[in-house]
Protein backbone atom coordinates (compact mmCIF):
# COMPACT_ATOMS: atom_id res chain seq x y z
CA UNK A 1 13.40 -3.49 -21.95
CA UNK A 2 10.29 -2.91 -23.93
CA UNK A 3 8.73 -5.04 -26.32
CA UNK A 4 7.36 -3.47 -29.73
CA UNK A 5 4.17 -4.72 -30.78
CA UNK A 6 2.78 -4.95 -34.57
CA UNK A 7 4.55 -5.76 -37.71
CA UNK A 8 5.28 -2.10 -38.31
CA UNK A 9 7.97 -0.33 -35.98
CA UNK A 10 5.86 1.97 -34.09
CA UNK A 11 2.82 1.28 -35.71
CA UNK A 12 1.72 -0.09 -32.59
CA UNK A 13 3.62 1.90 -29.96
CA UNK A 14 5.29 0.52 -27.30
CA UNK A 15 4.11 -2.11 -24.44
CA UNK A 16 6.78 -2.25 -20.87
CA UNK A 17 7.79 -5.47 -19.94
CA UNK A 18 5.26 -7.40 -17.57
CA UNK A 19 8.36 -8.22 -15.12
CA UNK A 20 8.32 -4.00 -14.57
CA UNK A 21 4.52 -3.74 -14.12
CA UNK A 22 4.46 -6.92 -11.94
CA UNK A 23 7.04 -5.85 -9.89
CA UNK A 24 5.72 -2.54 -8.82
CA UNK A 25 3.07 -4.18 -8.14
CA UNK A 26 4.42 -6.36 -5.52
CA UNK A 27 6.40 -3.50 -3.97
CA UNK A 28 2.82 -1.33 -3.90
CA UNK A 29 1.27 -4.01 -2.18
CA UNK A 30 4.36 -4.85 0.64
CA UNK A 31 4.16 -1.01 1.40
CA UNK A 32 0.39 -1.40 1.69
CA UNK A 33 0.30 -4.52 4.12
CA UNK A 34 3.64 -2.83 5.89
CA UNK A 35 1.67 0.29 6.81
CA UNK A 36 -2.01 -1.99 7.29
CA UNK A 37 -0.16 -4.03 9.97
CA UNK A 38 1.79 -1.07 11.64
CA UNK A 39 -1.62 1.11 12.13
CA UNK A 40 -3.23 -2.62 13.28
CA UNK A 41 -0.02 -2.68 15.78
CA UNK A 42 -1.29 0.75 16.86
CA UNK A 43 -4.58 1.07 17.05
CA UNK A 44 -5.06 0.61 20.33
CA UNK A 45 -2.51 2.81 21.85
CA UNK A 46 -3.59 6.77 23.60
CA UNK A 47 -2.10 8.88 25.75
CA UNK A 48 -4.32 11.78 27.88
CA UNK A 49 -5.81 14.57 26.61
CA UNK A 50 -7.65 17.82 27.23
CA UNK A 51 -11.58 18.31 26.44
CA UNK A 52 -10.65 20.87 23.58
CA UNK A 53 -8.34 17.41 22.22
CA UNK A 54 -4.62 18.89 23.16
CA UNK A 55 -2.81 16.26 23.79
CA UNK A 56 -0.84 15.41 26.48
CA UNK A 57 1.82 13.25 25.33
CA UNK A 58 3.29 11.69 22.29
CA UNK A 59 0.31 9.55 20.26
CA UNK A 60 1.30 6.96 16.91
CA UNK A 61 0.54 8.78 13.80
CA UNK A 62 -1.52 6.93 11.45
CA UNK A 63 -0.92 6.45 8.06
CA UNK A 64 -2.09 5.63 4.46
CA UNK A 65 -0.98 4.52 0.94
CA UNK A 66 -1.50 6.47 -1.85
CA UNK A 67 -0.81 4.58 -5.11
CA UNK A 68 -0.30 7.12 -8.15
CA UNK A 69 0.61 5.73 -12.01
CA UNK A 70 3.90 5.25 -13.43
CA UNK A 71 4.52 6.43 -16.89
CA UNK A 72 3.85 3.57 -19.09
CA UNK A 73 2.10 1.40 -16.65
CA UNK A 74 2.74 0.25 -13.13
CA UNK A 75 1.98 2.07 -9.93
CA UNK A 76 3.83 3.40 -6.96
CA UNK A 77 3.37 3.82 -3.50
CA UNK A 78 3.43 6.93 -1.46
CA UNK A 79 2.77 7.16 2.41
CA UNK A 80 0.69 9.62 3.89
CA UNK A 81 -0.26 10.93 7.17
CA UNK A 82 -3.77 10.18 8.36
CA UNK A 83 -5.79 13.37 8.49
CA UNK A 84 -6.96 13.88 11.39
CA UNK A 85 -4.48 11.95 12.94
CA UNK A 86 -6.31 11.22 16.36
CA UNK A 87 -9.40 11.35 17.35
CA UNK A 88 -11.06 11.88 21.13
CA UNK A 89 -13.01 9.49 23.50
CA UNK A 90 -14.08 9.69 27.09
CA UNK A 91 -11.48 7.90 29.26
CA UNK A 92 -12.39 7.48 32.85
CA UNK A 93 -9.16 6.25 33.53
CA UNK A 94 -7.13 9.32 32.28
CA UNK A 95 -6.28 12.14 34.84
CA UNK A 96 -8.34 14.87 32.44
CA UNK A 97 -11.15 12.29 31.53
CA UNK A 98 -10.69 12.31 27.91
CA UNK A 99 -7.64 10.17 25.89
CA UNK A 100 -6.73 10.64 22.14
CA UNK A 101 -6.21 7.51 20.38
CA UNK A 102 -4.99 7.08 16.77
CA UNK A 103 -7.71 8.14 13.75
CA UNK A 104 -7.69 3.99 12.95
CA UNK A 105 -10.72 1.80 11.91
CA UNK A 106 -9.76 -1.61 12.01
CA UNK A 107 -11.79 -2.97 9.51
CA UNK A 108 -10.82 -1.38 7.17
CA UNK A 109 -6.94 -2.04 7.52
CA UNK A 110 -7.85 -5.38 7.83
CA UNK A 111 -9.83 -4.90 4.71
CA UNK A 112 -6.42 -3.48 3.30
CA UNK A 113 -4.83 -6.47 4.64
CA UNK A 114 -6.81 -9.15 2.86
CA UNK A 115 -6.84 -7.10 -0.32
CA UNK A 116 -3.20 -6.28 -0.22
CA UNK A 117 -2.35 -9.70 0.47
CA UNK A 118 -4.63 -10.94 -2.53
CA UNK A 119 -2.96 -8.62 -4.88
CA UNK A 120 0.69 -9.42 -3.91
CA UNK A 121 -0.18 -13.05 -4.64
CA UNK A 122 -1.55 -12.32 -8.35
CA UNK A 123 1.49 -9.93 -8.64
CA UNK A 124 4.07 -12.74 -7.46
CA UNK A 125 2.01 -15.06 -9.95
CA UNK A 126 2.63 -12.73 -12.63
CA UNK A 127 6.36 -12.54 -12.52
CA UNK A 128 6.30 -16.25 -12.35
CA UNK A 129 4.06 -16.46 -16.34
CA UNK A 130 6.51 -13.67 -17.58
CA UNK A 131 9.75 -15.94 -16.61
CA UNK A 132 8.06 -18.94 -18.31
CA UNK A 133 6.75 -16.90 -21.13
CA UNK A 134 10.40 -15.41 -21.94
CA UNK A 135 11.51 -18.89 -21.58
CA UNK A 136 8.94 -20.05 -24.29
CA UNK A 137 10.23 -17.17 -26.51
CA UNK A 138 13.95 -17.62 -26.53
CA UNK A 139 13.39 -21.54 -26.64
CA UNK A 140 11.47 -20.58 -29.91
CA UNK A 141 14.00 -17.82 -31.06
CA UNK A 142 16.91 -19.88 -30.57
């Protein structure tokens, strides 16, 4: 559904509904706090590894959200793989002396978190001003 703006038929263009924009929005932001909390989960997981960083068993794979525009306005999300996707620390307790853990910094998923959070909020709160503002309109139209 798209709304045309101006007096004029296309003199304006066209604007997309907020509902469409809004509710991208909201799924962006659930994918972005979905991935945030599973690296959290993860962070602190390793498994041994050799001094040159071959690992020696399966490690979690960090990942990231990469939001790209939508024709017309919105966003959408697409995951990514963490590059590198470990990194390498001394481990005293491993048999080889070194562990790989995931390629994580917790503050800044936590960062992402927060953020995410925020922006689902004002994206929940903007579905809720289109309902009433359709409302207003058809009470008005009818």
């Amino acid at each position: 559904f798209y709304l045309e703006i101006g007096s004029n038929p296309g003199q304006f263009g066209t604007m997309p509904q907020i509902g469409t924009i809004a509710a991208q929005g909201l799924a962006f932001q659930a994918t972005q706090l979905a991935v945030a909390a599973s690296n959290i989960v993860n962070a602190r997981v390793s498994t041994p590894a050799t001094a040159d960083g071959t690992l020696l068993g399966a490690l979690y794979a960090p990942q990231a959200v990469i939001g790209t525009s939508v024709a017309g306005g919105g966003v959408q999300a697409k995951v990514v793989p963490v590059n590198p996707a470990s990194r390498l620390i001394f481990d005293a307790a491993s048999p080889t002396g070194f562990s790989a853990v995931p390629n994580i910094d917790l503050a800044s998923q936590m960062v992402t978190l927060i953020m995410a959070s925020s922006s689902y909020k004002a994206s929940a709160q903007l579905l809720r001003v289109e309902a009433e503002l359709s409302s207003t309109l058809t009470n008005i139209l009818a």
